[in-house]
PDB file of N, CA and C in Angstrom:
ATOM      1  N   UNK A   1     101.673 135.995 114.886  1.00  0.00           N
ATOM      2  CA  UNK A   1     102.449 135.117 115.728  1.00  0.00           C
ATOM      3  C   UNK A   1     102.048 135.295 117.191  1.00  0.00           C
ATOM      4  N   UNK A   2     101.715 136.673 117.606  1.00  0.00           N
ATOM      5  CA  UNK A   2     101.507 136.747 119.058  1.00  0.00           C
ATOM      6  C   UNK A   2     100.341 136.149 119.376  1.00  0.00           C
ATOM      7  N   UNK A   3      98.828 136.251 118.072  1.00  0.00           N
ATOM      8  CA  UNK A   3      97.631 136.055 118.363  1.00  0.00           C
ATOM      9  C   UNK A   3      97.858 134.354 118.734  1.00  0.00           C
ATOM     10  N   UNK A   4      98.234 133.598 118.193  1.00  0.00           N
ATOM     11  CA  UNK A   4      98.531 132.109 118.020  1.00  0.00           C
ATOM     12  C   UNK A   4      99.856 131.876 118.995  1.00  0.00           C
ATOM     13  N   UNK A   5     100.466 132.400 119.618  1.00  0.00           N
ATOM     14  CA  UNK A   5     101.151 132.336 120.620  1.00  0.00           C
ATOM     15  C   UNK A   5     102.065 130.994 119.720  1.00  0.00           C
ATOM     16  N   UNK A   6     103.218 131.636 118.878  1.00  0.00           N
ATOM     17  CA  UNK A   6     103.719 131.010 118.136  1.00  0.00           C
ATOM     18  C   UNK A   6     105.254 131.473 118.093  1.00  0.00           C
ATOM     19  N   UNK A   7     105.982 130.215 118.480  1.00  0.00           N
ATOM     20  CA  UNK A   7     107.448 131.471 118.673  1.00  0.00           C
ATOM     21  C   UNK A   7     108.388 130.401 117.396  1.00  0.00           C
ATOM     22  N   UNK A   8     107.756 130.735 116.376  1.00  0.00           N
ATOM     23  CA  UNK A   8     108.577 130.836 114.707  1.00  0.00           C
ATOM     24  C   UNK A   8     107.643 131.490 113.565  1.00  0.00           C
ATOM     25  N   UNK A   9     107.814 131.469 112.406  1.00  0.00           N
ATOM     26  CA  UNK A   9     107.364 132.097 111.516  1.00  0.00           C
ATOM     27  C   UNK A   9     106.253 131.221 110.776  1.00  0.00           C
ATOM     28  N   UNK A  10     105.171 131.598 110.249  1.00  0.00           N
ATOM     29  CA  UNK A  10     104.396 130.585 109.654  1.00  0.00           C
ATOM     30  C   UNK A  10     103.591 131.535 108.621  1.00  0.00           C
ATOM     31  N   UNK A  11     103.463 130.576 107.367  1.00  0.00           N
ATOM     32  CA  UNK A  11     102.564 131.330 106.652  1.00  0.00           C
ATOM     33  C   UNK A  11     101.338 130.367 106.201  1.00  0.00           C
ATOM     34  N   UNK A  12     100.218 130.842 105.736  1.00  0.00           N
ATOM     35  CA  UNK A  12      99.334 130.659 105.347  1.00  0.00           C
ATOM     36  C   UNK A  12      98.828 131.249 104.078  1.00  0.00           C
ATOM     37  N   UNK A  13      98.117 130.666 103.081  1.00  0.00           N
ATOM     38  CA  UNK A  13      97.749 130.662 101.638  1.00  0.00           C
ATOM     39  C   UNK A  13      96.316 130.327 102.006  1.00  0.00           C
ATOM     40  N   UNK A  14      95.316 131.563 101.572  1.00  0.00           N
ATOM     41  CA  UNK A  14      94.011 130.911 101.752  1.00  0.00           C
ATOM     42  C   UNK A  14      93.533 130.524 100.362  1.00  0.00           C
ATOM     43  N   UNK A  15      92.509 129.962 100.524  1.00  0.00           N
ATOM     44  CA  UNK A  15      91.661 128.671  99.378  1.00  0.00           C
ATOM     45  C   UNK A  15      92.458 127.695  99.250  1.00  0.00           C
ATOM     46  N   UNK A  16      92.179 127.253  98.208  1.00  0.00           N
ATOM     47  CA  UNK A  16      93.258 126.277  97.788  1.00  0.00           C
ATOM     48  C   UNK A  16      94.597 125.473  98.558  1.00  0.00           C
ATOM     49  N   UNK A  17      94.590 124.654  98.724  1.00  0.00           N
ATOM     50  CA  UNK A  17      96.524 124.514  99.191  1.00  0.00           C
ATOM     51  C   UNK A  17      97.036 124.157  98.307  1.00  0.00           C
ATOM     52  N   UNK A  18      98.507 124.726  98.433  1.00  0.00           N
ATOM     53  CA  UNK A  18      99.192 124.497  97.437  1.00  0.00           C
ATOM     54  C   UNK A  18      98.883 125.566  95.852  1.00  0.00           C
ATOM     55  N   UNK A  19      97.949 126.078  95.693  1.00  0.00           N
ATOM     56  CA  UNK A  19      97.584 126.908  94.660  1.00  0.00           C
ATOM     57  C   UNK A  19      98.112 128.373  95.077  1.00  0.00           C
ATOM     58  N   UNK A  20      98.055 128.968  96.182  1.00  0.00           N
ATOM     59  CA  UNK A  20      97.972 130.070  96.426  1.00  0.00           C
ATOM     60  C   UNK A  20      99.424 130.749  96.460  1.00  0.00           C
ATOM     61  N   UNK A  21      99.341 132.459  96.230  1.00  0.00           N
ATOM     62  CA  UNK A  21     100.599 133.170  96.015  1.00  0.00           C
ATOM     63  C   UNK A  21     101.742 132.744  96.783  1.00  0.00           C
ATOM     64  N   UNK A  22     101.562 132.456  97.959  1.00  0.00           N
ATOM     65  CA  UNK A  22     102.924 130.970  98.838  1.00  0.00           C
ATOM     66  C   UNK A  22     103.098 129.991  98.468  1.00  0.00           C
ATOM     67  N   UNK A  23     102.118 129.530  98.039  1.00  0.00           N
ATOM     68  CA  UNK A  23     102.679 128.193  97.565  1.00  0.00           C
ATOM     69  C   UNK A  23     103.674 128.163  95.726  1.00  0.00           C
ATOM     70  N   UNK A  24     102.996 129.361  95.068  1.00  0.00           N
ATOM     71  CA  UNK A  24     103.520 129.094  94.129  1.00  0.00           C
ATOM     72  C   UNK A  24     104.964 130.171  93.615  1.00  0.00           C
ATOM     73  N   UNK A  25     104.871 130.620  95.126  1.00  0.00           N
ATOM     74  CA  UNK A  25     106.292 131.045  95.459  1.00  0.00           C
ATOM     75  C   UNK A  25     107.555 130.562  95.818  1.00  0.00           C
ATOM     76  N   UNK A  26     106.926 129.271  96.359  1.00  0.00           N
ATOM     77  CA  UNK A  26     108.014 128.761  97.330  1.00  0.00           C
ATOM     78  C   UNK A  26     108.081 126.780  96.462  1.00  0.00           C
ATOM     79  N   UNK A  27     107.369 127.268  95.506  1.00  0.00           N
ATOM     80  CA  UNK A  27     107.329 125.672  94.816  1.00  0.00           C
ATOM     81  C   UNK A  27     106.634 124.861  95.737  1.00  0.00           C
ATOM     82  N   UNK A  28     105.409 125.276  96.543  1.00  0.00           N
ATOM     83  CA  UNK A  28     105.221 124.036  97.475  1.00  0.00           C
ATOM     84  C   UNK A  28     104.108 123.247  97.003  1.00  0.00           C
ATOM     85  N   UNK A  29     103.981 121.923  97.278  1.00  0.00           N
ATOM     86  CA  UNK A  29     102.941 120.862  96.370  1.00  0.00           C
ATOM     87  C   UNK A  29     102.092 119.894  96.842  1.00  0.00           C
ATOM     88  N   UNK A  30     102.296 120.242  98.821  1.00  0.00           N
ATOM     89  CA  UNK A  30     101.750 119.214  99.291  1.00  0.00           C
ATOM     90  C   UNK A  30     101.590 120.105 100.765  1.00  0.00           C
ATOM     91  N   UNK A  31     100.268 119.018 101.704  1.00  0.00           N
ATOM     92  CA  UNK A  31     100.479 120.186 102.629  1.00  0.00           C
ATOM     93  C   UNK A  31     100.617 118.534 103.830  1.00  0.00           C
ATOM     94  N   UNK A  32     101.122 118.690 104.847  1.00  0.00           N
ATOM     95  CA  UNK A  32     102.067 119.652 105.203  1.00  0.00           C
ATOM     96  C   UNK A  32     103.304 119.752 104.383  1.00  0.00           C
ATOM     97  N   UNK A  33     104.021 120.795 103.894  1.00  0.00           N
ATOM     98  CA  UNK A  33     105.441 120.732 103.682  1.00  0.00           C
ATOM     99  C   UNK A  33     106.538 121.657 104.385  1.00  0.00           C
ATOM    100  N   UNK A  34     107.274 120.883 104.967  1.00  0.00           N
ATOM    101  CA  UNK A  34     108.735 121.428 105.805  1.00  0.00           C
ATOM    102  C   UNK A  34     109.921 121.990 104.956  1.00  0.00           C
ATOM    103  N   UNK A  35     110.079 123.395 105.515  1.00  0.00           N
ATOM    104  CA  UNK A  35     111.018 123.784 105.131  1.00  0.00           C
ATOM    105  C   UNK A  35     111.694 124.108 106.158  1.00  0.00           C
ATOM    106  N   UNK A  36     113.420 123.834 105.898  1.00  0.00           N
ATOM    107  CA  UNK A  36     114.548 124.181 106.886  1.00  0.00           C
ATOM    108  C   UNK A  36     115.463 124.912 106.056  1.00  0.00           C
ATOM    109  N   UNK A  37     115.822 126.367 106.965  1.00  0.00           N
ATOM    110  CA  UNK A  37     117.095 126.671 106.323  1.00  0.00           C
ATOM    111  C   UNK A  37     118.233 127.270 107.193  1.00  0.00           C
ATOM    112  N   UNK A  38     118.737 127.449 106.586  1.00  0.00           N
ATOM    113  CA  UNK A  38     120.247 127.661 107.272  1.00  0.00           C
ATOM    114  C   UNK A  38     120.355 128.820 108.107  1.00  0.00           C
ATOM    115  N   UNK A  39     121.739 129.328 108.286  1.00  0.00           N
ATOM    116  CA  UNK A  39     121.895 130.223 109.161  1.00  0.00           C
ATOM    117  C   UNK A  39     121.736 131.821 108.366  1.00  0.00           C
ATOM    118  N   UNK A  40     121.924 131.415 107.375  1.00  0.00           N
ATOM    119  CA  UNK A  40     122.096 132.650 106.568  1.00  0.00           C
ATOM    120  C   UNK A  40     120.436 132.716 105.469  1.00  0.00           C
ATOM    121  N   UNK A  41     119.240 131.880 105.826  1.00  0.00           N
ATOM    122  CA  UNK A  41     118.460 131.899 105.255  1.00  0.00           C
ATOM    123  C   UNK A  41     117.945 131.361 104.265  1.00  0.00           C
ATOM    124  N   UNK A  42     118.893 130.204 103.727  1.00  0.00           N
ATOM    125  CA  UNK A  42     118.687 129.542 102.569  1.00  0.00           C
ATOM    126  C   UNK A  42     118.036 128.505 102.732  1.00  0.00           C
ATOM    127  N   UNK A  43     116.951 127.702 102.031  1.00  0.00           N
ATOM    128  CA  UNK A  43     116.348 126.815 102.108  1.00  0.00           C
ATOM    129  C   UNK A  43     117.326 125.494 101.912  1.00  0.00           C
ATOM    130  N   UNK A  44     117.707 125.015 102.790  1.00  0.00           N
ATOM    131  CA  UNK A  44     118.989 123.791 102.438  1.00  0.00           C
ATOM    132  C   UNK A  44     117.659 122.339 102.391  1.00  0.00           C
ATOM    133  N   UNK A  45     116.524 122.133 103.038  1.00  0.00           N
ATOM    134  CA  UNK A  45     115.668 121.316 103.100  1.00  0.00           C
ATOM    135  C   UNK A  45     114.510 121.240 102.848  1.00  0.00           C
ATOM    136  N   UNK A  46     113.640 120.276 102.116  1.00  0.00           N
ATOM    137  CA  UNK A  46     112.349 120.961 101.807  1.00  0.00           C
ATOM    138  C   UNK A  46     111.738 119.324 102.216  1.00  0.00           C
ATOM    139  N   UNK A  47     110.655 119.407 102.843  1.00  0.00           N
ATOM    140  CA  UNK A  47     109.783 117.576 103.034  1.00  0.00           C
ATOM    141  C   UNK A  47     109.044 117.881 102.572  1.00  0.00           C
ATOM    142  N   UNK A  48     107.903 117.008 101.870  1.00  0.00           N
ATOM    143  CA  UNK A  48     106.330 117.249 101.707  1.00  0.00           C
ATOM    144  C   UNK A  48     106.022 116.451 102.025  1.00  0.00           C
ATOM    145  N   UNK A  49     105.359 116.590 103.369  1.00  0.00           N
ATOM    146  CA  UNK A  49     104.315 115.258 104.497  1.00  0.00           C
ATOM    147  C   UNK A  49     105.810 115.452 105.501  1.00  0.00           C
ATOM    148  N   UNK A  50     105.055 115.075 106.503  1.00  0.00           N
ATOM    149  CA  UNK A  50     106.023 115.028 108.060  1.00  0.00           C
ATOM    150  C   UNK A  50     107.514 114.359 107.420  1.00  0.00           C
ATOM    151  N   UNK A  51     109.012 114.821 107.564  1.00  0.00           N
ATOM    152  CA  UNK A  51     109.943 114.148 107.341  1.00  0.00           C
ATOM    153  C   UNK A  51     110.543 112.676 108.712  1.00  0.00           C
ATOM    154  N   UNK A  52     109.533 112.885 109.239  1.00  0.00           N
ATOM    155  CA  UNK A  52     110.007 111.868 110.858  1.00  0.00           C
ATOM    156  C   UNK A  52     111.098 112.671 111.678  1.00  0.00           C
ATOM    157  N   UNK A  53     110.750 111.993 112.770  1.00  0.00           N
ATOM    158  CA  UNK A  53     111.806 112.811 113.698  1.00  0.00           C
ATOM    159  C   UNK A  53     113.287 112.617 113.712  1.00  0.00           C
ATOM    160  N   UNK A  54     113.971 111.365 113.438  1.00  0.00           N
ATOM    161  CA  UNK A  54     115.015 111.518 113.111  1.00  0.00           C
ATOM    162  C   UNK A  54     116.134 112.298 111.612  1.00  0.00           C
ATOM    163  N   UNK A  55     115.130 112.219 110.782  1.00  0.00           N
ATOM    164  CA  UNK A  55     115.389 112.966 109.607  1.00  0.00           C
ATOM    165  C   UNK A  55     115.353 114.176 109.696  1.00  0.00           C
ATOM    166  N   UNK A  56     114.489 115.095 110.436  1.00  0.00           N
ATOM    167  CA  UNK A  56     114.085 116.354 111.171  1.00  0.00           C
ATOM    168  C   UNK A  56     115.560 116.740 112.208  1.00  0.00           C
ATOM    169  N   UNK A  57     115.904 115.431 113.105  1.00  0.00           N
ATOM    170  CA  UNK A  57     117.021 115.870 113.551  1.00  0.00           C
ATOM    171  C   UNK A  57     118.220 115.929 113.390  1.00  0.00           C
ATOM    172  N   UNK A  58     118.682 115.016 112.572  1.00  0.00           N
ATOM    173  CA  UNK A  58     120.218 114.659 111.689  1.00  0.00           C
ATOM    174  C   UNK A  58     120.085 116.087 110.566  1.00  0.00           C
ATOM    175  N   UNK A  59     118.962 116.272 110.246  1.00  0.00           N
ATOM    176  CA  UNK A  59     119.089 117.427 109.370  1.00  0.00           C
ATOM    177  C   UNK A  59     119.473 119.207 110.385  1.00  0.00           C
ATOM    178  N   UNK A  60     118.919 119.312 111.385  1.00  0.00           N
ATOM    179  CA  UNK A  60     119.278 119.855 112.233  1.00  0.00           C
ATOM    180  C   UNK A  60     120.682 120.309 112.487  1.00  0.00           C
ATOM    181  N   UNK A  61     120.454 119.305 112.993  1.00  0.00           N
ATOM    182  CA  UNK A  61     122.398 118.870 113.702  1.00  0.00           C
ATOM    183  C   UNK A  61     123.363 119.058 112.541  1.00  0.00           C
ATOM    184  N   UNK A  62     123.093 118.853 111.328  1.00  0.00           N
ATOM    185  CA  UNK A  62     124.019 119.596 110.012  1.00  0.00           C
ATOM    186  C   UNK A  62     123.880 120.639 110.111  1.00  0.00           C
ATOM    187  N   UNK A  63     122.894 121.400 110.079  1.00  0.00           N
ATOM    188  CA  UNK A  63     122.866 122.613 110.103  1.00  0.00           C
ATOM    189  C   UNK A  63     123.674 123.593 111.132  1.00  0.00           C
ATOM    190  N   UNK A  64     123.464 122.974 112.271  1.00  0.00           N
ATOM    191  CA  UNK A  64     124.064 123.479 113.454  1.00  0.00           C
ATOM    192  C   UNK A  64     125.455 123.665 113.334  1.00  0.00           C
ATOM    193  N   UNK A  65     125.932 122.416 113.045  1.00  0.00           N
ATOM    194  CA  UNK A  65     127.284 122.213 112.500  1.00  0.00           C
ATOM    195  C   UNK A  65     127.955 123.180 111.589  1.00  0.00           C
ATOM    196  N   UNK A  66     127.137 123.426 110.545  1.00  0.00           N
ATOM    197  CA  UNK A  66     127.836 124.142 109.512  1.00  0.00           C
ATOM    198  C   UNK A  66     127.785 125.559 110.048  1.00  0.00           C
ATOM    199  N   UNK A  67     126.694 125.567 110.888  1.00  0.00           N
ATOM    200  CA  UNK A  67     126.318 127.038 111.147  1.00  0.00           C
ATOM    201  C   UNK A  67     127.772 127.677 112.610  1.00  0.00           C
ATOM    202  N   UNK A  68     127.940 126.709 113.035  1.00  0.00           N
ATOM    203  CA  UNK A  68     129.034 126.678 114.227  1.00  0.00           C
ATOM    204  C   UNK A  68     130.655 127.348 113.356  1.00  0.00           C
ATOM    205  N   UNK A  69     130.818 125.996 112.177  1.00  0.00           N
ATOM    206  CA  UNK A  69     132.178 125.906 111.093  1.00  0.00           C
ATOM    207  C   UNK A  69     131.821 127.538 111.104  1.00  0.00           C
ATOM    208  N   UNK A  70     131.040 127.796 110.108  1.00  0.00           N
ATOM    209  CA  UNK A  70     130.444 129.378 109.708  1.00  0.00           C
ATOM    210  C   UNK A  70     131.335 130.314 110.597  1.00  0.00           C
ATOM    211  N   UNK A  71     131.199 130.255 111.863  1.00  0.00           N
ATOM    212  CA  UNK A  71     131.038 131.209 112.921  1.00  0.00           C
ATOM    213  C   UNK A  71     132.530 131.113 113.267  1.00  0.00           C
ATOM    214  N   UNK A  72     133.118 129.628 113.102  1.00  0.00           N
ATOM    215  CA  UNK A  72     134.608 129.942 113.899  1.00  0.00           C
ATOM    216  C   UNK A  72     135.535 130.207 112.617  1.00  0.00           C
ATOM    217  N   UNK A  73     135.196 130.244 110.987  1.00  0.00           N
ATOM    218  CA  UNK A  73     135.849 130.799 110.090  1.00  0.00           C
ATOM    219  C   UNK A  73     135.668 132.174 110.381  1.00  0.00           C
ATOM    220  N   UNK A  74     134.689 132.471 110.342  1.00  0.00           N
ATOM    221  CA  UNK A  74     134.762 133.770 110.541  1.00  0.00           C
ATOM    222  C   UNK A  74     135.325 135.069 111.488  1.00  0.00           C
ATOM    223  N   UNK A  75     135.789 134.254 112.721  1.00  0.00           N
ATOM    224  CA  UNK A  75     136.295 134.814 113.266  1.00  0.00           C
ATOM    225  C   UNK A  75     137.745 134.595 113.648  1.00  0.00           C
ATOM    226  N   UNK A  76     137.846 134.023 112.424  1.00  0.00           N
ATOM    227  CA  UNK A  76     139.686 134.114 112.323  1.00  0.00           C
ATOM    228  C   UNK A  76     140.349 135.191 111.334  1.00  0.00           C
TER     229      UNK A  76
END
């Protein structure tokens, strides 16, 4: 991440795409494919090929949301 000056997580599968020990970890079948997950780590979203930017952001903004709900249950 530091070499690539990259501030999130990324993986890579060499040969093949889609064949390799990530990909056939994570069920993935296409490249690019987007994954989003929650606050607690769960994959709540998966695209294969760009999801567009508004789909990218309404999906977001749920997340945020739930992740907010999350935070003020919890501290009651």
């Amino acid at each position: 991440m530091e070499k690539a000056s990259l501030n999130w997580r990324t993986f890579v599968d060499s040969g093949n795409a889609g064949a390799g020990p990530i990909a056939k970890s994570w069920n993935h079948s296409a490249t690019p494919t987007f994954f989003l997950l929650d606050h607690k780590g769960v994959i709540r979203y998966k695209w294969a090929g760009p999801p567009g930017e508004k789909v990218m952001h309404d999906a977001i903004e749920r997340l945020i949301k739930d992740a907010e709900a999350a935070k003020h249950n919890t501290a009651k």
